[in-house]
Protein backbone atom coordinates (compact mmCIF):
# COMPACT_ATOMS: atom_id res chain seq x y z
CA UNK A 1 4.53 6.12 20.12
CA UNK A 2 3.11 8.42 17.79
CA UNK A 3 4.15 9.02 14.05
CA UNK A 4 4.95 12.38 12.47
CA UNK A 5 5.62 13.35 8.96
CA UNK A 6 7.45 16.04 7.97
CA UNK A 7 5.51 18.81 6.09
CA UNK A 8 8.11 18.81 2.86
CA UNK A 9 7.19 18.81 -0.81
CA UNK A 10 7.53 14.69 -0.72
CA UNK A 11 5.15 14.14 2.18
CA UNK A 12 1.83 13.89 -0.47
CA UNK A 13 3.34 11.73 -3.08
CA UNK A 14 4.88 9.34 -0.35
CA UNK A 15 1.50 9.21 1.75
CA UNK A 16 -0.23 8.77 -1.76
CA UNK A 17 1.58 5.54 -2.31
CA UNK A 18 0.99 4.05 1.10
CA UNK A 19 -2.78 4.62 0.82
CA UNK A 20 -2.97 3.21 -2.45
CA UNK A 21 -0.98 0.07 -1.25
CA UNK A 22 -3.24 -0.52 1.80
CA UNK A 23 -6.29 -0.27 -0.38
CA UNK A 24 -4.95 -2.17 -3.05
CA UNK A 25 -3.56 -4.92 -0.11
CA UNK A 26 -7.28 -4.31 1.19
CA UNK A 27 -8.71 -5.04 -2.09
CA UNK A 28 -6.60 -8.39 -2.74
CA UNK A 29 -7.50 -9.88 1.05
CA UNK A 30 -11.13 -8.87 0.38
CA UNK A 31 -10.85 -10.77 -2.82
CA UNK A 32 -9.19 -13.88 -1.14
CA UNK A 33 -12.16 -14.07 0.75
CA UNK A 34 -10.96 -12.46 3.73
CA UNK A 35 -8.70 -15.59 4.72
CA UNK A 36 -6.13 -14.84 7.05
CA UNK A 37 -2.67 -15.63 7.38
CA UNK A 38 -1.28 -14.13 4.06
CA UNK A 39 -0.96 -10.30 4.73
CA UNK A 40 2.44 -9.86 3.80
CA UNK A 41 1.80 -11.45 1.04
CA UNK A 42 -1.36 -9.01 0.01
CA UNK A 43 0.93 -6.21 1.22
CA UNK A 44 3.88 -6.90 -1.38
CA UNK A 45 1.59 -7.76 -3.87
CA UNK A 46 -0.37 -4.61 -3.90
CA UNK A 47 2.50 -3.06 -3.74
CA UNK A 48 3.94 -4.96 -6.67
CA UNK A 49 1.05 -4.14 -8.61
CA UNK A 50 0.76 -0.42 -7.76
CA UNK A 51 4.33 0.48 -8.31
CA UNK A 52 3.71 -0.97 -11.95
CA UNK A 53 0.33 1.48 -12.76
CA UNK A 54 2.18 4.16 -11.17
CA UNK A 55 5.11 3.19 -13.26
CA UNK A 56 8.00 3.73 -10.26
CA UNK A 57 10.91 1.29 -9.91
């Protein structure tokens, strides 16, 4: 099934956050020395951490 976003004024911002999330998740696995089993973990992390520089609740 393919995804579509709607073209509003809060597509960007949204899409911004998810990109900087997976990087940030990317970053933190990459760091971990690419063990698996602990994605989820990297995922809610980054986004922990990102939400917190980017100052949203």
């Amino acid at each position: 099934m393919a995804v579509s976003f709607r073209k509003d004024k809060n597509t960007k911002p949204k899409n911004d956050l998810f990109s900087k999330v997976q990087k940030r998740a990317y970053e933190i696995y990459e760091k971990r020395g690419f063990s698996h089993g602990k994605a989820w973990n990297d995922w809610f992390e980054a986004e922990r951490q990102v939400r917190k520089e980017l100052k949203i609740k």
